[in-house]
Protein backbone atom coordinates (compact mmCIF):
# COMPACT_ATOMS: atom_id res chain seq x y z
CA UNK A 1 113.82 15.60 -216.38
CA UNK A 2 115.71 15.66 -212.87
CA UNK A 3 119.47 16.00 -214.02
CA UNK A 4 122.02 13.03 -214.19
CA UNK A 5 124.16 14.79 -211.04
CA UNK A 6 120.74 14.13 -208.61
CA UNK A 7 119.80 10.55 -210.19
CA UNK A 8 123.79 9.40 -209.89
CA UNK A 9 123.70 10.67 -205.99
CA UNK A 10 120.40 9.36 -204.80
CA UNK A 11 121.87 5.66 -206.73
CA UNK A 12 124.80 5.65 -204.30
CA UNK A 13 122.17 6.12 -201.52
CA UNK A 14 120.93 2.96 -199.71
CA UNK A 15 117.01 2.20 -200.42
CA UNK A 16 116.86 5.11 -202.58
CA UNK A 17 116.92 4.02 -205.72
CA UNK A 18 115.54 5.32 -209.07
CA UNK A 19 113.90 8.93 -209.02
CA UNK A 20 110.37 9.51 -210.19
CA UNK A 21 111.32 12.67 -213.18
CA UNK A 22 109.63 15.77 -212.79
CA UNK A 23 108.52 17.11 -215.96
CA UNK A 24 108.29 21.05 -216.54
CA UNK A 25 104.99 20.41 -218.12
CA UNK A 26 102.90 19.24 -215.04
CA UNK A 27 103.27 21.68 -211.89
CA UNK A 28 105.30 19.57 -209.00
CA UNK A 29 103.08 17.52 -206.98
CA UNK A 30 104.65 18.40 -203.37
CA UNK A 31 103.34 16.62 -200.29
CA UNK A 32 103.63 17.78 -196.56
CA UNK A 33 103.76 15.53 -193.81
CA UNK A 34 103.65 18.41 -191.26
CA UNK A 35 101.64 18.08 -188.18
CA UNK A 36 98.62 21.04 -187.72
CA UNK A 37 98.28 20.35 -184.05
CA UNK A 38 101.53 22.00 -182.86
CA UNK A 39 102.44 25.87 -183.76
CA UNK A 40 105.78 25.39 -185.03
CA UNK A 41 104.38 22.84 -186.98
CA UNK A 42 101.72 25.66 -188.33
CA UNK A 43 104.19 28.28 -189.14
CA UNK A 44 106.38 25.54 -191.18
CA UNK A 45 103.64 25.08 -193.08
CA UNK A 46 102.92 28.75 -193.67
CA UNK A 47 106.29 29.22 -194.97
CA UNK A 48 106.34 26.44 -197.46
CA UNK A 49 102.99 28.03 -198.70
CA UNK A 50 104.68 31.18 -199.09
CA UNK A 51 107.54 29.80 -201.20
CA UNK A 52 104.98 27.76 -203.33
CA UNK A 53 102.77 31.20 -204.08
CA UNK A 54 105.84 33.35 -204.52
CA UNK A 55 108.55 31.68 -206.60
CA UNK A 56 107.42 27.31 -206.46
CA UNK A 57 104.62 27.09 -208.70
CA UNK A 58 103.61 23.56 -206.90
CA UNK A 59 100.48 21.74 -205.94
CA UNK A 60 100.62 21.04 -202.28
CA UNK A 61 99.27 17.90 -201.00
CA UNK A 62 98.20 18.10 -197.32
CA UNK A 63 96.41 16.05 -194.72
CA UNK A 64 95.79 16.94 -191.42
CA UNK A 65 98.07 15.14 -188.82
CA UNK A 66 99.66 14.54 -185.51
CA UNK A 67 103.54 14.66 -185.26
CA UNK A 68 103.76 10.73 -184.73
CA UNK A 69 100.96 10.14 -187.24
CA UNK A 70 101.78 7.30 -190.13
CA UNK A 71 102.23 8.33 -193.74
CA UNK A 72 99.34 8.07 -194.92
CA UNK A 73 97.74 5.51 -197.72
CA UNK A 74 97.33 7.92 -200.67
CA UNK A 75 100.58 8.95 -200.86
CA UNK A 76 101.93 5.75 -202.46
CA UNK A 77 98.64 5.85 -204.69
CA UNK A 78 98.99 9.33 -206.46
CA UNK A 79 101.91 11.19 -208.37
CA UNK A 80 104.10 12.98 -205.81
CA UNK A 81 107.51 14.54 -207.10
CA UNK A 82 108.62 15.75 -203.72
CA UNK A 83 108.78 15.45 -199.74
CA UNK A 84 108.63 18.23 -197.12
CA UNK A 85 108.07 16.00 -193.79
CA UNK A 86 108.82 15.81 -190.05
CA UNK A 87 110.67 12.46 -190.53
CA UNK A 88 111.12 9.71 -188.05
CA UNK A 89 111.86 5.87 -187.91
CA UNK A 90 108.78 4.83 -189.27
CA UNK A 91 108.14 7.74 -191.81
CA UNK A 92 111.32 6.88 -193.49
CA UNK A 93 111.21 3.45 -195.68
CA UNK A 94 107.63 4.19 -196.99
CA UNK A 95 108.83 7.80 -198.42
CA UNK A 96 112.06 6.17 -199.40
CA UNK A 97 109.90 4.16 -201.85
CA UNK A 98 108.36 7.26 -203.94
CA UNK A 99 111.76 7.93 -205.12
CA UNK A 100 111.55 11.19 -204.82
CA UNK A 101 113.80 14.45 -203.02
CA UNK A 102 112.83 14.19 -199.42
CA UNK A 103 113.43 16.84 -197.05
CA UNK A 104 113.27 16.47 -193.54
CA UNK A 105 112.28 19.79 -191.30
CA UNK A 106 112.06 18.13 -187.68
CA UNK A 107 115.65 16.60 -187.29
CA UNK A 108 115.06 13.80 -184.86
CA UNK A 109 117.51 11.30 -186.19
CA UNK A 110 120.05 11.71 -189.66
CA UNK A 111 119.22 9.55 -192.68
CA UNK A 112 121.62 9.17 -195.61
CA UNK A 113 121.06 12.18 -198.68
CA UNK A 114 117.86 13.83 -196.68
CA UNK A 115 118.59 17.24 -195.97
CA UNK A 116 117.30 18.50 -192.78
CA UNK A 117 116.39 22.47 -191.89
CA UNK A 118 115.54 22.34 -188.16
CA UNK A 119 115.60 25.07 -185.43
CA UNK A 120 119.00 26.06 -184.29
CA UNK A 121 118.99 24.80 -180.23
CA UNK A 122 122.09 25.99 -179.27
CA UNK A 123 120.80 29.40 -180.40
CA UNK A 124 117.24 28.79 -178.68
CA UNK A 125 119.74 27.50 -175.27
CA UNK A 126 121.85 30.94 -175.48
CA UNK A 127 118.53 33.49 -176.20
CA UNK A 128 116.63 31.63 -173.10
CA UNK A 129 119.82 31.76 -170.78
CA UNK A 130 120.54 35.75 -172.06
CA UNK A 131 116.12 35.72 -170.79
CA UNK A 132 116.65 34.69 -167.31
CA UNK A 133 120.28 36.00 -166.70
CA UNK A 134 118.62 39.73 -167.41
CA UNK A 135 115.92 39.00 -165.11
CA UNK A 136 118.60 38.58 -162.26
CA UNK A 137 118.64 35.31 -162.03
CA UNK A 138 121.90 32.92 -160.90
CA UNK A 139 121.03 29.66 -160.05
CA UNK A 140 119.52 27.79 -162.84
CA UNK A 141 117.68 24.18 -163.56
CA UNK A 142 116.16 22.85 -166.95
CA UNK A 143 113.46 20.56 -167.40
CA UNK A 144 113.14 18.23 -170.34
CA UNK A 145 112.37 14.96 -171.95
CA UNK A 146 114.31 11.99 -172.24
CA UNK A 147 115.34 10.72 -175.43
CA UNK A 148 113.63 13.26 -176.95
CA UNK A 149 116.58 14.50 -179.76
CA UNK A 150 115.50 18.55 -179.37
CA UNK A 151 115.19 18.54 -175.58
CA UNK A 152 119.03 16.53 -175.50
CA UNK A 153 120.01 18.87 -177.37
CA UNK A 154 118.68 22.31 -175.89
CA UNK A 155 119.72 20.53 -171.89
CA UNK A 156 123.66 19.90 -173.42
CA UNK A 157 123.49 23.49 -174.72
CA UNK A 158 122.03 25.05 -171.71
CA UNK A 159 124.14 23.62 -169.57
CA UNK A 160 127.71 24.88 -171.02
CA UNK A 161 126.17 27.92 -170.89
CA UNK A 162 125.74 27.28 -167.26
CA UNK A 163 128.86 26.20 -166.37
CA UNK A 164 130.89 28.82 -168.45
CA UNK A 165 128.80 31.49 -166.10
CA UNK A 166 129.92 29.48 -163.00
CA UNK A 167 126.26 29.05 -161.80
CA UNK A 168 124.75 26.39 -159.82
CA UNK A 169 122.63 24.20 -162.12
CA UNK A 170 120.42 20.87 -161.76
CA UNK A 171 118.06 19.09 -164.47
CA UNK A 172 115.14 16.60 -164.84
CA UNK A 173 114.07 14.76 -167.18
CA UNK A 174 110.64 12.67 -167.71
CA UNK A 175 111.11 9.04 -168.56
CA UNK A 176 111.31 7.54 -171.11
CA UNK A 177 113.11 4.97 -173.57
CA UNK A 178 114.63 5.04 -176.86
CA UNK A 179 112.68 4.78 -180.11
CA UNK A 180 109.34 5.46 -178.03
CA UNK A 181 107.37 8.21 -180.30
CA UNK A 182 107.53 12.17 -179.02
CA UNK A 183 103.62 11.88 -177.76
CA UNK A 184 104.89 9.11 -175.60
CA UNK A 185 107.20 10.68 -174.33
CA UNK A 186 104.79 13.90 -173.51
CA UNK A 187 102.66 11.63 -171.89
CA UNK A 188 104.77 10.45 -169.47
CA UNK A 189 105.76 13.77 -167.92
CA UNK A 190 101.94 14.44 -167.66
CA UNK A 191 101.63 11.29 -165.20
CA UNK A 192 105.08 12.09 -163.33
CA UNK A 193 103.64 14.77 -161.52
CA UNK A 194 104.45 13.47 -158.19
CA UNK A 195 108.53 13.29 -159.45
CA UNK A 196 108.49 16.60 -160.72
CA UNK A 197 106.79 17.73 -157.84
CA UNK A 198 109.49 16.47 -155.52
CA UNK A 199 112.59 17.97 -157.85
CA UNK A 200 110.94 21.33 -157.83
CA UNK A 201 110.89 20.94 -154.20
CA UNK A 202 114.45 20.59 -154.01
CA UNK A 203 115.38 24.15 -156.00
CA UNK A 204 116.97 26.68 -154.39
CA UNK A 205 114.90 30.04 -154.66
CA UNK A 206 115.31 32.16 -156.88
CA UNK A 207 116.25 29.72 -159.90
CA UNK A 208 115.41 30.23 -163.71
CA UNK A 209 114.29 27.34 -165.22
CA UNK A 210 114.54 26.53 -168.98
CA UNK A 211 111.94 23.85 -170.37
CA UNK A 212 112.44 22.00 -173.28
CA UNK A 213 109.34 23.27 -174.66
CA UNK A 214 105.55 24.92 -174.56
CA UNK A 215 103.67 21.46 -173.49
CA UNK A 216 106.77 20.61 -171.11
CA UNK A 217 106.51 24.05 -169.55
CA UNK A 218 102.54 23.53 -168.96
CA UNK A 219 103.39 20.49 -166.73
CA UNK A 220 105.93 22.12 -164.79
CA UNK A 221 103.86 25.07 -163.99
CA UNK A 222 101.33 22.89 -162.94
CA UNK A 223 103.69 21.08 -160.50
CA UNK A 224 104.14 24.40 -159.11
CA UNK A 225 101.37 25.02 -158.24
CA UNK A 226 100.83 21.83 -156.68
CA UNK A 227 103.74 22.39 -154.81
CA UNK A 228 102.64 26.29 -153.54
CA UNK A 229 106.08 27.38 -155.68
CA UNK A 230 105.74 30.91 -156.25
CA UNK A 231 106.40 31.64 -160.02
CA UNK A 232 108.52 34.15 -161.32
CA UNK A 233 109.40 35.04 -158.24
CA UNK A 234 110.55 31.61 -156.49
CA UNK A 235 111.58 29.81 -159.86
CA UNK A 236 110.96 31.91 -163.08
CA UNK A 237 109.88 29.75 -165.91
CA UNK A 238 110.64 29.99 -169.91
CA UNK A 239 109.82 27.42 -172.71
CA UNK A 240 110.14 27.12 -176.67
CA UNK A 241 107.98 27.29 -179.72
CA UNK A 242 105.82 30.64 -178.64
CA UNK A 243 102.80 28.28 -178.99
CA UNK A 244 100.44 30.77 -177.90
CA UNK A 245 97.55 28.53 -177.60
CA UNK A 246 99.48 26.32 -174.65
CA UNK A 247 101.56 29.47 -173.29
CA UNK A 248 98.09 31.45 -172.54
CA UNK A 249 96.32 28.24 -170.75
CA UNK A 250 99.46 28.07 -168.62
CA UNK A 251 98.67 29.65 -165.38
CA UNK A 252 101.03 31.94 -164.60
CA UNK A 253 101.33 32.73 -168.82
CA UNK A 254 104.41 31.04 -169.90
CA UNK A 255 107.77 32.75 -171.70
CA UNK A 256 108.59 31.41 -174.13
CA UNK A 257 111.47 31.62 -177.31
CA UNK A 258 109.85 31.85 -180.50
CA UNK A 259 111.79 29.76 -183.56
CA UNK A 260 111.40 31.01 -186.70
CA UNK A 261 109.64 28.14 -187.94
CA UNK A 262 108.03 29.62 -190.89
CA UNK A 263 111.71 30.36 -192.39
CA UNK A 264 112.87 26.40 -192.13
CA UNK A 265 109.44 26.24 -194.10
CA UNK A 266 110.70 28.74 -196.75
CA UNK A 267 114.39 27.15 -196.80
CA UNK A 268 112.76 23.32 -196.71
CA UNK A 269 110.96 24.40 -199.99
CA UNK A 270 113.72 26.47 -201.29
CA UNK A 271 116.25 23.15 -200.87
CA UNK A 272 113.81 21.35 -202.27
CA UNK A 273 113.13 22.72 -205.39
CA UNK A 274 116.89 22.72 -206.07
CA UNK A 275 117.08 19.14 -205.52
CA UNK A 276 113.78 19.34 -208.35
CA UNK A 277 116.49 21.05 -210.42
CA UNK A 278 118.98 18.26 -209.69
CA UNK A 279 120.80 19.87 -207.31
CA UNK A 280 122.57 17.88 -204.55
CA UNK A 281 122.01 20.28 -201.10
CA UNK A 282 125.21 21.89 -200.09
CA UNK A 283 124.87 20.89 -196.36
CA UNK A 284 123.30 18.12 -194.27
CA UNK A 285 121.97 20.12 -192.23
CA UNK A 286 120.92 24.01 -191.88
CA UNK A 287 120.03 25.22 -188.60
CA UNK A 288 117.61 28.53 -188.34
CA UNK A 289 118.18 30.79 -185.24
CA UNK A 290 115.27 31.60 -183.40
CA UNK A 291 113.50 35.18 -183.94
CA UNK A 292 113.23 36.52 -180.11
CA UNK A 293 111.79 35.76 -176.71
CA UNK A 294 108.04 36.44 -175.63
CA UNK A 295 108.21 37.37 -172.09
CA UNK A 296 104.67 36.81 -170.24
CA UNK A 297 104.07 36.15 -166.48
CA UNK A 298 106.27 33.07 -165.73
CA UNK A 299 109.34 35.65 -166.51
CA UNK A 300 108.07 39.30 -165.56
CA UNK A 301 110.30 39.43 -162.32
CA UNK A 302 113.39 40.64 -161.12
CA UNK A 303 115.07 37.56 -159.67
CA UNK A 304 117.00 39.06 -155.88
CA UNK A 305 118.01 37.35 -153.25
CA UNK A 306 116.83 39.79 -150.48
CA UNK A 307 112.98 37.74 -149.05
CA UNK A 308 111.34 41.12 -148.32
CA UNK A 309 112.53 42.97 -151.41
CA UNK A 310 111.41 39.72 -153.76
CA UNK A 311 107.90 39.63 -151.60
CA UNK A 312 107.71 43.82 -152.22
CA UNK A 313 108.31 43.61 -156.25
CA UNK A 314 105.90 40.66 -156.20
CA UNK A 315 103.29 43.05 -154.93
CA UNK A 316 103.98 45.93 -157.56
CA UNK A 317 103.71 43.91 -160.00
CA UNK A 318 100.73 42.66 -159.01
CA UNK A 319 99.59 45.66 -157.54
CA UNK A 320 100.67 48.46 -160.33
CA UNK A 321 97.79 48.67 -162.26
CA UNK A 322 95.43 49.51 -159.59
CA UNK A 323 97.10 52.89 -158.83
CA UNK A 324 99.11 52.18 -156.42
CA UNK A 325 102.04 54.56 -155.09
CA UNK A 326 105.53 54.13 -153.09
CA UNK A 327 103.12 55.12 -149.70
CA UNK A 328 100.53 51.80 -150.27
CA UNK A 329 103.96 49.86 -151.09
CA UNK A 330 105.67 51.15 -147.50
CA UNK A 331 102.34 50.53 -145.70
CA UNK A 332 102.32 46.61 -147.46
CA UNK A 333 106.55 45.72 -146.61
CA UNK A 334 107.87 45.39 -143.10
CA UNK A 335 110.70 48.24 -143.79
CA UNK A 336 110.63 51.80 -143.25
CA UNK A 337 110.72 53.98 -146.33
CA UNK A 338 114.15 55.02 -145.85
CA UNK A 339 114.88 50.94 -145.67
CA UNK A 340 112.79 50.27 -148.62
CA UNK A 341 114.39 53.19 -150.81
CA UNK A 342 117.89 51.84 -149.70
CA UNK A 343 117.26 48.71 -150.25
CA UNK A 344 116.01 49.24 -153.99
CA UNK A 345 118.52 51.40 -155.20
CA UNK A 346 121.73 48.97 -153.57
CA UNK A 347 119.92 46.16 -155.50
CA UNK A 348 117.85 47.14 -158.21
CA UNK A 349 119.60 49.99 -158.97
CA UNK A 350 116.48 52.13 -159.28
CA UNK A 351 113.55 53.64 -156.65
CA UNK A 352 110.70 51.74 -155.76
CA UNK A 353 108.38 54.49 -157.94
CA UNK A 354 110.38 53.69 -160.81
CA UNK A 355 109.92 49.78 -160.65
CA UNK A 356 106.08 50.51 -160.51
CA UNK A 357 106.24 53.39 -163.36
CA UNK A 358 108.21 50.53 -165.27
CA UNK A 359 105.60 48.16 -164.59
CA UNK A 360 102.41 50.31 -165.85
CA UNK A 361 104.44 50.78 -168.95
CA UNK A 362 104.66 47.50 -169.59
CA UNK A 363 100.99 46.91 -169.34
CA UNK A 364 100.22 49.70 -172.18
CA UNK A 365 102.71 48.65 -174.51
CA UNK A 366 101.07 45.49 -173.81
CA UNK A 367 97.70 46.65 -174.91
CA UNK A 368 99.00 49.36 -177.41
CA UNK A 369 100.56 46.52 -179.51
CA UNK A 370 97.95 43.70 -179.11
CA UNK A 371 94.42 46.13 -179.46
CA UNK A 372 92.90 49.00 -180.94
CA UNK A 373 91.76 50.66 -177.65
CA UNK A 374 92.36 54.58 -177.30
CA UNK A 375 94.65 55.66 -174.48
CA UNK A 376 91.64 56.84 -172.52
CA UNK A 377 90.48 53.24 -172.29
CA UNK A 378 94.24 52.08 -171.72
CA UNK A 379 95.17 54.85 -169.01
CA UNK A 380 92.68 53.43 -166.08
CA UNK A 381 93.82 49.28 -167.38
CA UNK A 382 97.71 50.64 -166.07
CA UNK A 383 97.14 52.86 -162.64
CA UNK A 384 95.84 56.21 -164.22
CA UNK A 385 93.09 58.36 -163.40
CA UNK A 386 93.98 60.81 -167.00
CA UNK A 387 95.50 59.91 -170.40
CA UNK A 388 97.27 62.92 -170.47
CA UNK A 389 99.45 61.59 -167.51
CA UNK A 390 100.06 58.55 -168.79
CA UNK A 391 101.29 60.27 -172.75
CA UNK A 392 103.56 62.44 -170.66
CA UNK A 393 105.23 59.54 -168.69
CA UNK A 394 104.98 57.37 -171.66
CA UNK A 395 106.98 59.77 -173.73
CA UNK A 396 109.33 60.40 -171.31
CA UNK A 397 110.23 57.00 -170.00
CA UNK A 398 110.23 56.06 -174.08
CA UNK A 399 110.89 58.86 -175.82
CA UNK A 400 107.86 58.39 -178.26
CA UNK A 401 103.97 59.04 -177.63
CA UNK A 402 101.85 56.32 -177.58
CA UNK A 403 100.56 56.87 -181.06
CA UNK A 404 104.08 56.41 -182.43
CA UNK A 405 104.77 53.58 -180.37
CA UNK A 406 101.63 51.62 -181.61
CA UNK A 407 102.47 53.12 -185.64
CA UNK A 408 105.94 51.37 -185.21
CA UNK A 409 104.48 48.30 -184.06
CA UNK A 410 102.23 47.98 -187.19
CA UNK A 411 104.78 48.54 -189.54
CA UNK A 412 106.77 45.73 -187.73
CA UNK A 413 104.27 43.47 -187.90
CA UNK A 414 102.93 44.44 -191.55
CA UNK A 415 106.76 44.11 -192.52
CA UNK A 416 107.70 40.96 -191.42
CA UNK A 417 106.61 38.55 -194.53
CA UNK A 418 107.88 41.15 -196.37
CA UNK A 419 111.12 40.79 -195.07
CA UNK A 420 111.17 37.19 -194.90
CA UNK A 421 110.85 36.98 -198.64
CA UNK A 422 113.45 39.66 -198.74
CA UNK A 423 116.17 37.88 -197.14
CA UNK A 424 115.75 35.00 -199.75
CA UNK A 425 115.80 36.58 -202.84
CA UNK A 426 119.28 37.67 -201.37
């Protein structure tokens, strides 16, 4: 039976009422109300699975579902002994009536003894602002949705950051109203095209804009285009949640900081089953940093002030791959080499061969982390006629071969669950 410390709590809640006991006999009934549709949503899920195979012993009862979708019918018709759930408004009173430990893992608004694990946004603010500040750039703008609790929450984070650099910065934000459900509010920046449009207009060039998320960053990239806004190099784009689904249909590919969602799965069932054990939670709330920043297209620039040098990068990076060398780049620019060379190292620090060696090396670490090709199929896909030139500058721009480059990224990758279920058994 759940102990008297967890029954005597959830009594002084409002609407909470008596608990449903969990007996040791039966393995606890869990359900998820966790949306399928969205990736952070996904790697939530993954994590509570992981807890559940490793260390819960629980029967997980899943449907699939939107973010704003109802709770559904047969949850109030079958034995549940616990919540994991992306709670809002009108989630709330019908899990409230299980009598059971509810955990919350989206964050939206507080209700009285739910715990919440959500992403940590003033983390997710600082790692995007640390993106676009290494890039070069010093004006900045963020885009977001009203009302929307996460994107309030990232733009008031963003901002200080802003201001404590002593940066120019502006903002705009869909409309919207209170209580109106997240899709709603998604919507509505989807038909304000001609608005966001019109505010992109208005940005100073360069400018590194920070969207409140994946789907919000999809519409603004769209309104650049509409608006012939040159991205990275006029206004370099990043969003949130990694969604690679969204972030590859985005055109430029979108940046984007990647939460680690699957941990506030782990820690949502870990919490949990200590509120099984009659636990009360420590804190209201636990906030999970984010993991790291995928940099794609909408990012891959260095942000300078100086037209022709901005319109000269823009063509090595464009141009890299095809084999290109410092002659085809003096023949493209207006300058004279001695201009050009000048130019680069007073603001870039570096020559104009460099910034396109730099470039092919991004493209094979690119393609030595994400396939299985050989380096004889990967030297002519970066600018070179022989893999043998391409190990050599490889391994001495990076001080490893390719081979040990690629090794190091398996055992990262292989490690990572590993790791994850590490750092809670500590």
């Amino acid at each position: 039976m759940i102990c008297d410390k967890w029954v005597s709590f959830c009594d002084n809640v409002s609407g909470f009422g008596e608990i449903t006991s969990v007996t040791h006999i039966n393995r606890p009934r869990i359900a998820l109300l966790v949306e399928v549709s969205r990736a952070y949503g996904r790697e939530l899920l993954r994590g509570i699975a992981f807890y559940a195979r490793t260390k819960g012993d629980w029967s997980l009862l899943h449907e699939e579902m939107t973010i704003d979708s109802v709770v559904p019918d047969w949850i109030s018709r079958t034995r549940v002994d616990g919540v994991i759930a992306r709670l809002d408004h009108h989630s709330i009173d019908p899990l409230r009536k299980l009598r059971v430990p509810i955990v919350d893992v989206r964050g939206n608004r507080k209700f009285p003894g739910v715990p919440q694990v959500v992403a940590d946004n003033e983390r997710i603010a600082e790692m995007a602002f640390e993106h676009l500040w290494e890039r070069g750039f010093r004006r900045f703008a963020f885009c977001g949705f009203r009302f929307a609790t996460y994107s309030d929450d990232r733009l008031i984070a963003f901002r200080r950051l802003v201001e404590k650099a002593g940066c120019p910065f502006t903002e705009h934000q869909s409309p919207g109203a209170p209580g109106i459900t997240l899709r709603e509010l998604e919507r509505a920046g989807v038909v304000e095209q001609e608005a966001l449009v019109e505010w992109l207009s208005t940005l100073e060039r360069p400018t590194g804009l920070f969207v409140c998320n994946d789907i919000r960053g999809q519409q603004v990239l769209n309104a650049c285009r509409f608006a012939n806004i040159a991205v990275p190099d006029d206004v370099g784009v990043i969003g949130v949640d990694d969604d690679d689904t969204i972030c590859s249909i985005c055109d430029p590919s979108l940046s984007s900081v990647r939460p680690n969602a699957e941990l506030a799965g782990y820690r949502a069932a870990e919490i949990l089953q200590q509120m099984l054990n009659g636990w009360v939670p420590d804190k209201e709330v636990e906030r999970i940093p984010p993991i790291s920043v995928t940099e794609r297209l909408s990012t891959k620039v260095v942000a300078v002030e100086d037209a022709e040098l901005a319109r000269v990068c823009r063509f090595i990076r464009q141009n890299a791959c095809n084999g290109i060398n410092v002659g085809d780049v003096v023949e493209f620019t207006s300058l004279s080499r001695r201009q050009l060379e000048r130019r680069f190292r007073d603001v870039l620090g570096h020559t104009p061969h460099h910034q396109i060696t730099v470039t092919q090396l991004e493209r094979v670490r690119q393609l030595l982390t994400e396939t299985d090709m050989t380096l004889e199929q990967i030297a002519p896909l970066a600018g070179y006629s022989h893999k043998e030139s391409l190990g050599a500058v490889f391994k001495r721009e990076t001080g490893q071969s390719p081979g040990e480059y690629r090794t190091e990224q398996q055992k990262k990758g292989k490690g990572a669950r590993e790791e994850l279920g590490e750092a809670e058994s500590n």
